[in-house]
PDB file of N, CA and C in Angstrom:
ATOM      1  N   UNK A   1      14.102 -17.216  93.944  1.00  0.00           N
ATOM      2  CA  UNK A   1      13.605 -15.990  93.340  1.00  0.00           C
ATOM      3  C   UNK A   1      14.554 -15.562  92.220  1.00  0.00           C
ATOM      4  N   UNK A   2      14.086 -15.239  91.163  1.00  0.00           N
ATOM      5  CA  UNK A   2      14.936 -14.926  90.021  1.00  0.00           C
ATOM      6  C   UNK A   2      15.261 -13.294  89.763  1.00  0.00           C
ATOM      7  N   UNK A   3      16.125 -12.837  89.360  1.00  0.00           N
ATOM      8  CA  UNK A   3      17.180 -11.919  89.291  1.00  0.00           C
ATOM      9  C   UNK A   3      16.067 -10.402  88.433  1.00  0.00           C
ATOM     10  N   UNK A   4      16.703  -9.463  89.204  1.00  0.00           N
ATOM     11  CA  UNK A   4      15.979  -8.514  89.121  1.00  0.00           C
ATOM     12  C   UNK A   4      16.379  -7.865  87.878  1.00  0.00           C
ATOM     13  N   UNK A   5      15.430  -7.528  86.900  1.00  0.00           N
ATOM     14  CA  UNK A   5      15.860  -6.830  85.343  1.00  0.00           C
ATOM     15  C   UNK A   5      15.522  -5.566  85.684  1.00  0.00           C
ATOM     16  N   UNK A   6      16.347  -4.778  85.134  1.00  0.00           N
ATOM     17  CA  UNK A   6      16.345  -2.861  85.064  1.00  0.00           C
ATOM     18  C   UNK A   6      16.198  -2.763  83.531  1.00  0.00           C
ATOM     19  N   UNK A   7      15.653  -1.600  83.444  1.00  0.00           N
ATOM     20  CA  UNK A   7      14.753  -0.738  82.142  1.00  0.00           C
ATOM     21  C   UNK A   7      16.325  -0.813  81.173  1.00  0.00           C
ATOM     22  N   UNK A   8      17.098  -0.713  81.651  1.00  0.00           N
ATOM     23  CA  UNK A   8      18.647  -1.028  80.792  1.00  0.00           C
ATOM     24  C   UNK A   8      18.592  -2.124  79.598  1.00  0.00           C
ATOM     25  N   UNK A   9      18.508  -3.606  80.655  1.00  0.00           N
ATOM     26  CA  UNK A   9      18.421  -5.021  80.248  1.00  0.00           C
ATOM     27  C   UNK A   9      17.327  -4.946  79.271  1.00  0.00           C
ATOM     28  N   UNK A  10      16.065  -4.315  80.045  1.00  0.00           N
ATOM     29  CA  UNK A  10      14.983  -5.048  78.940  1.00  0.00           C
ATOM     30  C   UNK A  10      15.280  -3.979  77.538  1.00  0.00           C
ATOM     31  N   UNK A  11      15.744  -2.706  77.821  1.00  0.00           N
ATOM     32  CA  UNK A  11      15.689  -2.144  76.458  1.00  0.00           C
ATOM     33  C   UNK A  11      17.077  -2.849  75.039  1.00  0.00           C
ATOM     34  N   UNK A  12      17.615  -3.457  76.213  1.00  0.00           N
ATOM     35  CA  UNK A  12      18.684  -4.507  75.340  1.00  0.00           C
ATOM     36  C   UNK A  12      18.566  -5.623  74.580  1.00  0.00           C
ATOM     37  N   UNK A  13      17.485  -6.001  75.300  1.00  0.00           N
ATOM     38  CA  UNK A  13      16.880  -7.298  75.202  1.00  0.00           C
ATOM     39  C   UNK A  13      15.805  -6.867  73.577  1.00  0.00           C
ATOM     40  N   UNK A  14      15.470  -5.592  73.899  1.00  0.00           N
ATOM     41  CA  UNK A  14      14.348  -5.588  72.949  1.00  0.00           C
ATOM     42  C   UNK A  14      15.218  -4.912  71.491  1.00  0.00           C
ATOM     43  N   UNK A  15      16.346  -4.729  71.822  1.00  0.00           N
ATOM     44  CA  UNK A  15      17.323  -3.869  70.490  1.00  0.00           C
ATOM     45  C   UNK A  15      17.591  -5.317  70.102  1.00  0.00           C
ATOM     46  N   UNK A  16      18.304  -6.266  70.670  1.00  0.00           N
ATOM     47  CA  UNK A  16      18.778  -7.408  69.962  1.00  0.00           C
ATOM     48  C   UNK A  16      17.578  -7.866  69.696  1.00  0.00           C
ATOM     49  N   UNK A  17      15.834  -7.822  69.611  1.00  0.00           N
ATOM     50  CA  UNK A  17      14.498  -8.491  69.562  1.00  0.00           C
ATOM     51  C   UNK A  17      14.642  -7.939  67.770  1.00  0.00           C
ATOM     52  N   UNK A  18      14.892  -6.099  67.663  1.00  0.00           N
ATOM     53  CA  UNK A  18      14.594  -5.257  66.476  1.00  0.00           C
ATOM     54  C   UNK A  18      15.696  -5.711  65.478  1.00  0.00           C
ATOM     55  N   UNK A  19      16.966  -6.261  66.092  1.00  0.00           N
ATOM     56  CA  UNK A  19      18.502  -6.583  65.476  1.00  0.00           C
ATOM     57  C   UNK A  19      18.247  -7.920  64.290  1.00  0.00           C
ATOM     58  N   UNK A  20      17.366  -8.778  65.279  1.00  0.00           N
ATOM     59  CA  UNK A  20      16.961  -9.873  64.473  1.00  0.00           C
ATOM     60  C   UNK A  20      16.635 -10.034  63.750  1.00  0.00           C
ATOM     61  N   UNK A  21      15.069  -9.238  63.939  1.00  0.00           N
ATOM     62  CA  UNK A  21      14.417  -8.973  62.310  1.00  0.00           C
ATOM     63  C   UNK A  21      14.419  -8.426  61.318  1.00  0.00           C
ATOM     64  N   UNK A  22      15.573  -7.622  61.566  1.00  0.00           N
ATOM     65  CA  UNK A  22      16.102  -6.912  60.239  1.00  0.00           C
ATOM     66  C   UNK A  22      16.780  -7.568  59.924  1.00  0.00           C
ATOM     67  N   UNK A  23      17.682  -8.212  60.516  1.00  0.00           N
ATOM     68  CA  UNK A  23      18.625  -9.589  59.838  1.00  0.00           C
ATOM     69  C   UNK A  23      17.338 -10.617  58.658  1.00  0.00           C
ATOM     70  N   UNK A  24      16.022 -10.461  59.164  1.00  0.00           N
ATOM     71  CA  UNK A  24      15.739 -11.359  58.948  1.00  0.00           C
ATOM     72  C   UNK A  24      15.060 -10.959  57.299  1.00  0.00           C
ATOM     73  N   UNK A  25      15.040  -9.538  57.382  1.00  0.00           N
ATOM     74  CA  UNK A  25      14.145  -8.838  56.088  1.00  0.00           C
ATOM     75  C   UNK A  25      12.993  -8.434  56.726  1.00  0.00           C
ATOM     76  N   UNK A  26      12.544  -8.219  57.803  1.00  0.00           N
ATOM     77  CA  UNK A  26      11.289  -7.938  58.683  1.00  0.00           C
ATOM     78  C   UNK A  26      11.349  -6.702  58.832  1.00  0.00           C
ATOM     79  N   UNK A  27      10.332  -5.815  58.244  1.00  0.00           N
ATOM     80  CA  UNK A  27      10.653  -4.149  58.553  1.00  0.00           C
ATOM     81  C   UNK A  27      10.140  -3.606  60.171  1.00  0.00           C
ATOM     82  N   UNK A  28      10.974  -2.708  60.798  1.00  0.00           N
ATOM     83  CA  UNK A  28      11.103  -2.682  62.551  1.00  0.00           C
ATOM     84  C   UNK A  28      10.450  -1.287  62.258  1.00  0.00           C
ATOM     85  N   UNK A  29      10.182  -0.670  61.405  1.00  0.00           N
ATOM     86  CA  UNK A  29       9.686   0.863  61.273  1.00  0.00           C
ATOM     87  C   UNK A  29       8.829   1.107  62.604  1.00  0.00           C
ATOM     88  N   UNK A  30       8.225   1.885  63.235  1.00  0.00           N
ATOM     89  CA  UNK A  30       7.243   2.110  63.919  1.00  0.00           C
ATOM     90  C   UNK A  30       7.278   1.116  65.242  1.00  0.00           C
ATOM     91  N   UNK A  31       8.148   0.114  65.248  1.00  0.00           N
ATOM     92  CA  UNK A  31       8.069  -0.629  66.259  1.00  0.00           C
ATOM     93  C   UNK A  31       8.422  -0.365  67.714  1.00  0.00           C
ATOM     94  N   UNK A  32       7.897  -0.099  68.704  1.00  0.00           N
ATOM     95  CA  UNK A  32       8.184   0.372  70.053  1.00  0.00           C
ATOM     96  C   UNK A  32       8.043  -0.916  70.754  1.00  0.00           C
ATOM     97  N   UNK A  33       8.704  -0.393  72.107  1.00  0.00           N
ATOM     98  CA  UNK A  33       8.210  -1.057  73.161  1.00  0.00           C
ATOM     99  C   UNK A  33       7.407  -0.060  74.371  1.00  0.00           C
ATOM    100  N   UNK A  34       6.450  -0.721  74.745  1.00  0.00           N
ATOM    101  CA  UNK A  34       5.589   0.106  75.628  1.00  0.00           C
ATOM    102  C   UNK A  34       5.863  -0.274  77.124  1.00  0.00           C
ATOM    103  N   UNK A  35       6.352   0.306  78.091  1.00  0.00           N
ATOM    104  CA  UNK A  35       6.291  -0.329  79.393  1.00  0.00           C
ATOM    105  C   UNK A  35       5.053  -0.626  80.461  1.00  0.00           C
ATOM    106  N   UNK A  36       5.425  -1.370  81.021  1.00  0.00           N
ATOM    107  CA  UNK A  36       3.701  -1.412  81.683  1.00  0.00           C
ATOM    108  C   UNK A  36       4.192  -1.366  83.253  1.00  0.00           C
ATOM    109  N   UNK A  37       3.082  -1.273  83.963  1.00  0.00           N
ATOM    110  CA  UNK A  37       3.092  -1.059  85.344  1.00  0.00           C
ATOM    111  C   UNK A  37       1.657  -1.588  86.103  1.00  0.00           C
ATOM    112  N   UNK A  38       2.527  -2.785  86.458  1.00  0.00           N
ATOM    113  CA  UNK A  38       1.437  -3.772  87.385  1.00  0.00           C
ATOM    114  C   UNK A  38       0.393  -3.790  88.112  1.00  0.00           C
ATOM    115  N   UNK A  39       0.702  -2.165  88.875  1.00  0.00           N
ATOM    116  CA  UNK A  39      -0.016  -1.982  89.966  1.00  0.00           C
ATOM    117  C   UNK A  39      -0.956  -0.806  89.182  1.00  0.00           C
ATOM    118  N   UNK A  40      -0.825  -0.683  88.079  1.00  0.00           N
ATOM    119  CA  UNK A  40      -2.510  -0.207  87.652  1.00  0.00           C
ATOM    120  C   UNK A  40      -2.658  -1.137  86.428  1.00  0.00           C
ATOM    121  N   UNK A  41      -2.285  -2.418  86.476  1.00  0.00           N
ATOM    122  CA  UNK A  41      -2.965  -2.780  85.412  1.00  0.00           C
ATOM    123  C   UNK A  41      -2.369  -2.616  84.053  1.00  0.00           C
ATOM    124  N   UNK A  42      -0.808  -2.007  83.459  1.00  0.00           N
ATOM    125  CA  UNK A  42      -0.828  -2.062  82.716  1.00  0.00           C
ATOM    126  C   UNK A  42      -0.055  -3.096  82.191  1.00  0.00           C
ATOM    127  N   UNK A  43       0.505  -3.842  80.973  1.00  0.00           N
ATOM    128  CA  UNK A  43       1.239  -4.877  80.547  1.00  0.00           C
ATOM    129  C   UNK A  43       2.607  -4.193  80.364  1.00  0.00           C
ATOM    130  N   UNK A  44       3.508  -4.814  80.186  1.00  0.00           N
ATOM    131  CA  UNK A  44       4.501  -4.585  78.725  1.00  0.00           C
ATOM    132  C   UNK A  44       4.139  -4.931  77.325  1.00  0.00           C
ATOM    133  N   UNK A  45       4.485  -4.466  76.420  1.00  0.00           N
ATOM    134  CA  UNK A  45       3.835  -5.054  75.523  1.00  0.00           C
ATOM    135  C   UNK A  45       4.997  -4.205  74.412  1.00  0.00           C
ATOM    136  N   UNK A  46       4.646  -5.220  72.768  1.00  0.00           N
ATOM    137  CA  UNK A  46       5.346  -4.474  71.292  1.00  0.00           C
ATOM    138  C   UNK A  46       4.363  -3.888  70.698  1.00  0.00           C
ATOM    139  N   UNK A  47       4.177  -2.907  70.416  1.00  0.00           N
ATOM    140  CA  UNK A  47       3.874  -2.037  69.391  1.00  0.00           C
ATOM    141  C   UNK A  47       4.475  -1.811  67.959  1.00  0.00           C
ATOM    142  N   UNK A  48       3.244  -1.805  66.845  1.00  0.00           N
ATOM    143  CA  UNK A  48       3.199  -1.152  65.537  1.00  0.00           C
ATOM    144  C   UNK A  48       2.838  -0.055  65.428  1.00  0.00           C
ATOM    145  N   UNK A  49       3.629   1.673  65.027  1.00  0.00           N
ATOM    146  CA  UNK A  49       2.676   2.207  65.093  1.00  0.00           C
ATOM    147  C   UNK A  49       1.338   2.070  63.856  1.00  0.00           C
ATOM    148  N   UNK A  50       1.539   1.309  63.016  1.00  0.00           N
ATOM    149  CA  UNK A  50       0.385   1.238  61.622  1.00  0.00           C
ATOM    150  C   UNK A  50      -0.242  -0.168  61.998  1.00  0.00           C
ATOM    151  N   UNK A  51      -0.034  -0.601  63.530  1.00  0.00           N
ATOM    152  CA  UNK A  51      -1.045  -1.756  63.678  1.00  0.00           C
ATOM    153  C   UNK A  51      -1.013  -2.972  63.616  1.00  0.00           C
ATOM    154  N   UNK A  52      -0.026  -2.999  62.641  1.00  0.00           N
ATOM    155  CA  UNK A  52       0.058  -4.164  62.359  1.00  0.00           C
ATOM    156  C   UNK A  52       0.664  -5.339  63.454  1.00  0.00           C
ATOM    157  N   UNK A  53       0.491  -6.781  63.288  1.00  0.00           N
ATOM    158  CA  UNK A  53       0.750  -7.843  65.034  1.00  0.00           C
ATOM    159  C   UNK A  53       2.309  -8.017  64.804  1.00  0.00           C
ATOM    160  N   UNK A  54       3.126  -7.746  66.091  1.00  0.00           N
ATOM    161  CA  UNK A  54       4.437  -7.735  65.690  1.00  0.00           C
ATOM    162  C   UNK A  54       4.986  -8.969  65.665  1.00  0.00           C
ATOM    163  N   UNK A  55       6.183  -9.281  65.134  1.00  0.00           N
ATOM    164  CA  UNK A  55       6.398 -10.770  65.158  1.00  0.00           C
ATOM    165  C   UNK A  55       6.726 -11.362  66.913  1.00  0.00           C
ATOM    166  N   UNK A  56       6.239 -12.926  66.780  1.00  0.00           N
ATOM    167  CA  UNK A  56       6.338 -13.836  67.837  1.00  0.00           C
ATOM    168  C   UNK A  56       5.340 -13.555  68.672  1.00  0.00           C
ATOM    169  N   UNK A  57       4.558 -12.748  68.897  1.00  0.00           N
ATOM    170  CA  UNK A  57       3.623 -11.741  69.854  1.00  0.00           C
ATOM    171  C   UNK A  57       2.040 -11.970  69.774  1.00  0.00           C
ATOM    172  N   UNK A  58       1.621 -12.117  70.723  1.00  0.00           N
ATOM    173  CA  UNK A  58       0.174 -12.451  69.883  1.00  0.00           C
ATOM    174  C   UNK A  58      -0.727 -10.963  69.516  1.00  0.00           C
ATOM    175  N   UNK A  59      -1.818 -10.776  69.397  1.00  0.00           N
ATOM    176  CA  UNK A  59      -2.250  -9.497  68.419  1.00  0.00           C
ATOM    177  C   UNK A  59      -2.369  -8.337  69.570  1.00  0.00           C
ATOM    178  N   UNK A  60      -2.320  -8.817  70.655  1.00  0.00           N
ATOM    179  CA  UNK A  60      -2.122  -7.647  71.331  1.00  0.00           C
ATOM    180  C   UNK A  60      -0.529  -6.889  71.620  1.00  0.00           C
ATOM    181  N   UNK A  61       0.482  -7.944  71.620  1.00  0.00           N
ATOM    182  CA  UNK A  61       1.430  -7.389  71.364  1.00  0.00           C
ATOM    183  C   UNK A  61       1.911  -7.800  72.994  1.00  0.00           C
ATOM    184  N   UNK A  62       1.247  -8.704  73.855  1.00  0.00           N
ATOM    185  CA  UNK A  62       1.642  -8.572  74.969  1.00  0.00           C
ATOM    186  C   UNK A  62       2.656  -9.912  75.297  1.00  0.00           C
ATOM    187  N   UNK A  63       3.860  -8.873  76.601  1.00  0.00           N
ATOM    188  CA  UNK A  63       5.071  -9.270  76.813  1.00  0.00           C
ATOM    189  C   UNK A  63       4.823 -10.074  78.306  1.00  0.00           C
ATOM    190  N   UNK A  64       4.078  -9.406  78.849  1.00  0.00           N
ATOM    191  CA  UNK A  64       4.631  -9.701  80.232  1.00  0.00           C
ATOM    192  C   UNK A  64       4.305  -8.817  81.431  1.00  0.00           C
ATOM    193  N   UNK A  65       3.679  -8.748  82.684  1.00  0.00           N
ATOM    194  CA  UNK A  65       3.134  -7.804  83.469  1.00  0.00           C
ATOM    195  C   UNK A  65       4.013  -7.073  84.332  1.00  0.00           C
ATOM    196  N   UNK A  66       5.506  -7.782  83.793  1.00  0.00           N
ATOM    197  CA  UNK A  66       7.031  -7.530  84.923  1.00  0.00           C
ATOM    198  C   UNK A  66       7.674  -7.272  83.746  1.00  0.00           C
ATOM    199  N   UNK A  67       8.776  -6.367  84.484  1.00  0.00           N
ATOM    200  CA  UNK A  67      10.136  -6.310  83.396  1.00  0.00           C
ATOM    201  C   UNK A  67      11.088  -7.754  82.878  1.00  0.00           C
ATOM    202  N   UNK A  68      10.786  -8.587  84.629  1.00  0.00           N
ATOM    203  CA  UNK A  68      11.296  -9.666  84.324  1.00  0.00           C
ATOM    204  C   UNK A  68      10.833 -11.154  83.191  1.00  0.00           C
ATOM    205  N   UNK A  69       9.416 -10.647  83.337  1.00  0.00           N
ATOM    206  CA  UNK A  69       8.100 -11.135  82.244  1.00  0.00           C
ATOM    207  C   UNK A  69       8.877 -10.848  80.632  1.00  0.00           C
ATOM    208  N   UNK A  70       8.679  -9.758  80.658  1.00  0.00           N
ATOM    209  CA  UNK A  70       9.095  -9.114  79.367  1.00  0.00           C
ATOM    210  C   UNK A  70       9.831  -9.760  79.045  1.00  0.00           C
ATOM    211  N   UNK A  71      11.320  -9.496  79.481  1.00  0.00           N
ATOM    212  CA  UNK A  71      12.780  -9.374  79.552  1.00  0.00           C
ATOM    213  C   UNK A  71      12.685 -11.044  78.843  1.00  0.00           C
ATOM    214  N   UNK A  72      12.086 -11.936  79.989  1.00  0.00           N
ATOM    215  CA  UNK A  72      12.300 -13.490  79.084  1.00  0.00           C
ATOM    216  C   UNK A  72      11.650 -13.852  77.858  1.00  0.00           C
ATOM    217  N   UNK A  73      10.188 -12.800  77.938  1.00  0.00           N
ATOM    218  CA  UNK A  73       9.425 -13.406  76.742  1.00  0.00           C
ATOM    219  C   UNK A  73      10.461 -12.960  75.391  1.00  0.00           C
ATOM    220  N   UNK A  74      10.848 -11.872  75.781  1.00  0.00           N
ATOM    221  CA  UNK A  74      12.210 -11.474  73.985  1.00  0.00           C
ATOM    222  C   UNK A  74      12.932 -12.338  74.454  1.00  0.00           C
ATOM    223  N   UNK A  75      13.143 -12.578  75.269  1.00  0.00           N
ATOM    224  CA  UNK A  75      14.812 -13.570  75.298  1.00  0.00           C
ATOM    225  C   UNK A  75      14.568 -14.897  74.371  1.00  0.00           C
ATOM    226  N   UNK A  76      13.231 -15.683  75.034  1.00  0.00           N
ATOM    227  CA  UNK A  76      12.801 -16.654  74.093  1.00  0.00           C
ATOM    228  C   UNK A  76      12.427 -16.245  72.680  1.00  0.00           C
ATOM    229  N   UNK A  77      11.838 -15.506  72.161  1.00  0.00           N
ATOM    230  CA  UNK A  77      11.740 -15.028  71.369  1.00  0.00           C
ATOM    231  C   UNK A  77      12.832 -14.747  70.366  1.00  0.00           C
ATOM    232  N   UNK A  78      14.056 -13.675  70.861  1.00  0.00           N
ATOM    233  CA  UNK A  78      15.170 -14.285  70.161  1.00  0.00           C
ATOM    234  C   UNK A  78      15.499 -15.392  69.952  1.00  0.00           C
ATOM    235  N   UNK A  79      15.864 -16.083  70.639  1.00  0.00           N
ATOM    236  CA  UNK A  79      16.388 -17.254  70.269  1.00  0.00           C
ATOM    237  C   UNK A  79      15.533 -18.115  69.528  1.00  0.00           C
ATOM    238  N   UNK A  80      14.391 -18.111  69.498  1.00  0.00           N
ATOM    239  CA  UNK A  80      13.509 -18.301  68.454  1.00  0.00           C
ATOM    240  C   UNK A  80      13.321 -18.272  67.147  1.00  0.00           C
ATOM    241  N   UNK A  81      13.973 -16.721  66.591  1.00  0.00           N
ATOM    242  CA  UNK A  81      14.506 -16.393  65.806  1.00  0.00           C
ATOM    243  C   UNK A  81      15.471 -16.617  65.035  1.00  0.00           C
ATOM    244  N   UNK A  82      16.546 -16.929  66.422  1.00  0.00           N
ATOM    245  CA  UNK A  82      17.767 -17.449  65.786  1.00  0.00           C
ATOM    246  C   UNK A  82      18.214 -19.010  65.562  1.00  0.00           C
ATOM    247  N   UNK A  83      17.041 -19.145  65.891  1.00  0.00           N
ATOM    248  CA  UNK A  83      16.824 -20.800  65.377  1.00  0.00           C
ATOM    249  C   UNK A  83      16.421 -20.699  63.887  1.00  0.00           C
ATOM    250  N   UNK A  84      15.008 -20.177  63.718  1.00  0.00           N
ATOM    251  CA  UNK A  84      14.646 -20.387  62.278  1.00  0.00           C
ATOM    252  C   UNK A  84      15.565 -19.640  61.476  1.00  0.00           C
ATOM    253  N   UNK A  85      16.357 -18.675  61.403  1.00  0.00           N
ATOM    254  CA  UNK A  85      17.477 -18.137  60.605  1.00  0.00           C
ATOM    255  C   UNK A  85      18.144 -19.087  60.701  1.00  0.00           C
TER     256      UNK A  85
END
């Protein structure tokens, strides 16, 4: 069983996600993270607030139905990043 992530980690996870793309020239304006909660159904997910699909993410913006979901999909995601940089 893999290691339990707190709202701490993933909001860390998602500052070094916003850290990147400004490194990268990618504007983070409006960009949130939304938390979700399993047991009604909701996701984690990235948000634009003007809509637009955030990077690595597909158009819904969705992360993951767990914190621990989340937490890896930015993790890969960074490093993703910090590959093509």
């Amino acid at each position: 069983m893999s290691e339990r992530v707190t709202q701490q980690q993933l909001n860390f996870v998602f500052q070094r996600y916003v850290d990147s793309l400004v490194e990268l020239g990618v504007s983070v304006e409006g960009l949130s993270l939304i938390s979700g909660d399993k047991v009604n159904g909701n996701s984690f997910k990235l948000r634009h607030k003007d809509g637009k699909r955030p990077v690595g993410v597909d158009s819904d913006g969705f992360l993951g139905w767990t914190k621990r979901e989340a937490y890896d999909t930015l993790q890969t995601i960074c490093r993703t990043i910090g590959d093509v940089a």
